[in-house]
Protein backbone atom coordinates (compact mmCIF):
# COMPACT_ATOMS: atom_id res chain seq x y z
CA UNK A 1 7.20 -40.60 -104.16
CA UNK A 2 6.80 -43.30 -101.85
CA UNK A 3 10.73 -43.58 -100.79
CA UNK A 4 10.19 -40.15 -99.57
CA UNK A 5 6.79 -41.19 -97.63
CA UNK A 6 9.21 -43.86 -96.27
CA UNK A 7 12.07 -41.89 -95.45
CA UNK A 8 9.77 -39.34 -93.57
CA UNK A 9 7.97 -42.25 -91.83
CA UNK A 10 11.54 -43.66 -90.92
CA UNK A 11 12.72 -40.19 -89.20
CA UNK A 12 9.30 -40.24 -87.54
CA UNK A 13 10.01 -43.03 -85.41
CA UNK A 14 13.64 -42.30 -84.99
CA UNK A 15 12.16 -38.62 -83.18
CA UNK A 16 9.52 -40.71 -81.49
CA UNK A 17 12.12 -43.40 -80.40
CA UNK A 18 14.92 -40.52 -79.17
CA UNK A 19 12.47 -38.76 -77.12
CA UNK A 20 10.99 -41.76 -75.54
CA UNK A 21 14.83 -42.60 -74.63
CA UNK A 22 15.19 -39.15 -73.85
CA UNK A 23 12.32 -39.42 -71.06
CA UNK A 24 14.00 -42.95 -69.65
CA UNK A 25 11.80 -45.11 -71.70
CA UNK A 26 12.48 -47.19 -74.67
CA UNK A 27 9.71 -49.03 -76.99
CA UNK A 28 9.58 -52.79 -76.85
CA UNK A 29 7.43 -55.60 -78.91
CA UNK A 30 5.63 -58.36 -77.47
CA UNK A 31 4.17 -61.40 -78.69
CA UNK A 32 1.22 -62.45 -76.20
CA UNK A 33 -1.46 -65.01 -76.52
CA UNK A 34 -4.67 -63.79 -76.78
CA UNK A 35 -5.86 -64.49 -73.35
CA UNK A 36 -3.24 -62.53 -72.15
CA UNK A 37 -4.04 -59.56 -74.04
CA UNK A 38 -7.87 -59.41 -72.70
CA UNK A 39 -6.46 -59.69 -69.32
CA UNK A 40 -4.55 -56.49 -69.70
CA UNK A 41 -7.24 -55.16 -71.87
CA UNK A 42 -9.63 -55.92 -68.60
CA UNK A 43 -7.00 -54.30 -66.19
CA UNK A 44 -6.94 -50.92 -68.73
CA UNK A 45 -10.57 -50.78 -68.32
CA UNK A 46 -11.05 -51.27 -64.26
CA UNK A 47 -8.30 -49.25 -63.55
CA UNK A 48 -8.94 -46.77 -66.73
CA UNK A 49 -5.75 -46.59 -67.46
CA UNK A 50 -4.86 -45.14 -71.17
CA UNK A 51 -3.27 -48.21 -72.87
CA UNK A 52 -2.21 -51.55 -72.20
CA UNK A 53 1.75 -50.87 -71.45
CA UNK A 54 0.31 -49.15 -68.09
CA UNK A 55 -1.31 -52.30 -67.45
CA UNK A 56 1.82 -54.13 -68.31
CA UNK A 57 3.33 -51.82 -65.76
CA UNK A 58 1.49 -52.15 -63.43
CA UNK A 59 1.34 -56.24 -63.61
CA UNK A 60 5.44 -56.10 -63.11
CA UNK A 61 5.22 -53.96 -60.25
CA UNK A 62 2.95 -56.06 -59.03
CA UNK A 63 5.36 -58.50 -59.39
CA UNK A 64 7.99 -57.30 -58.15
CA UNK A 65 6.51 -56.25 -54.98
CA UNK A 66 5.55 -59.75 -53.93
CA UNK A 67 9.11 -61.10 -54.54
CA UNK A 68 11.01 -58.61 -52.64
C-alpha cells in the first residue's frame, strides 16, 4: 500500500510541476540562513503578500531595478 501512496504522491508533483511550467514558472529550493528568512517573512507581512516567493520576487526586482 504505501508504493501506491508514493506513486500517487509522485504524479502529484509531476501535475503540480507541469502546470507551474505550463504558466512560465518552475519550482526552485533554497537554502537561506535564518535571518534571511525573517526578513522575507517581515516583507510578506508589511506588504501582505501570500508567501515568501512573492517576497523573494519582489527583493530581485528590486534588484534589478537599481542595477539597470
Amino acid at each position: 500500500m504505501p508504493q501506491a501512496s508514493a506513486s500517487h504522491d509522485k504524479g502529484k508533483v509531476a501535475r503540480y510541476r507541469a502546470r507551474l511550467r505550463a504558466s512560465g514558472a518552475e519550482e526552485v529550493l533554497v537554502q537561506l540562513p535564518r535571518e534571511t528568512i525573517a526578513l522575507l517573512d517581515d516583507l510578506k507581512e508589511r506588504q501582505g503578500l501570500r508567501n515568501r516567493s512573492l517576497a523573494l520576487l519582489q527583493l530581485i526586482e528590486r534588484g534589478r531595478e537599481a542595477t539597470q
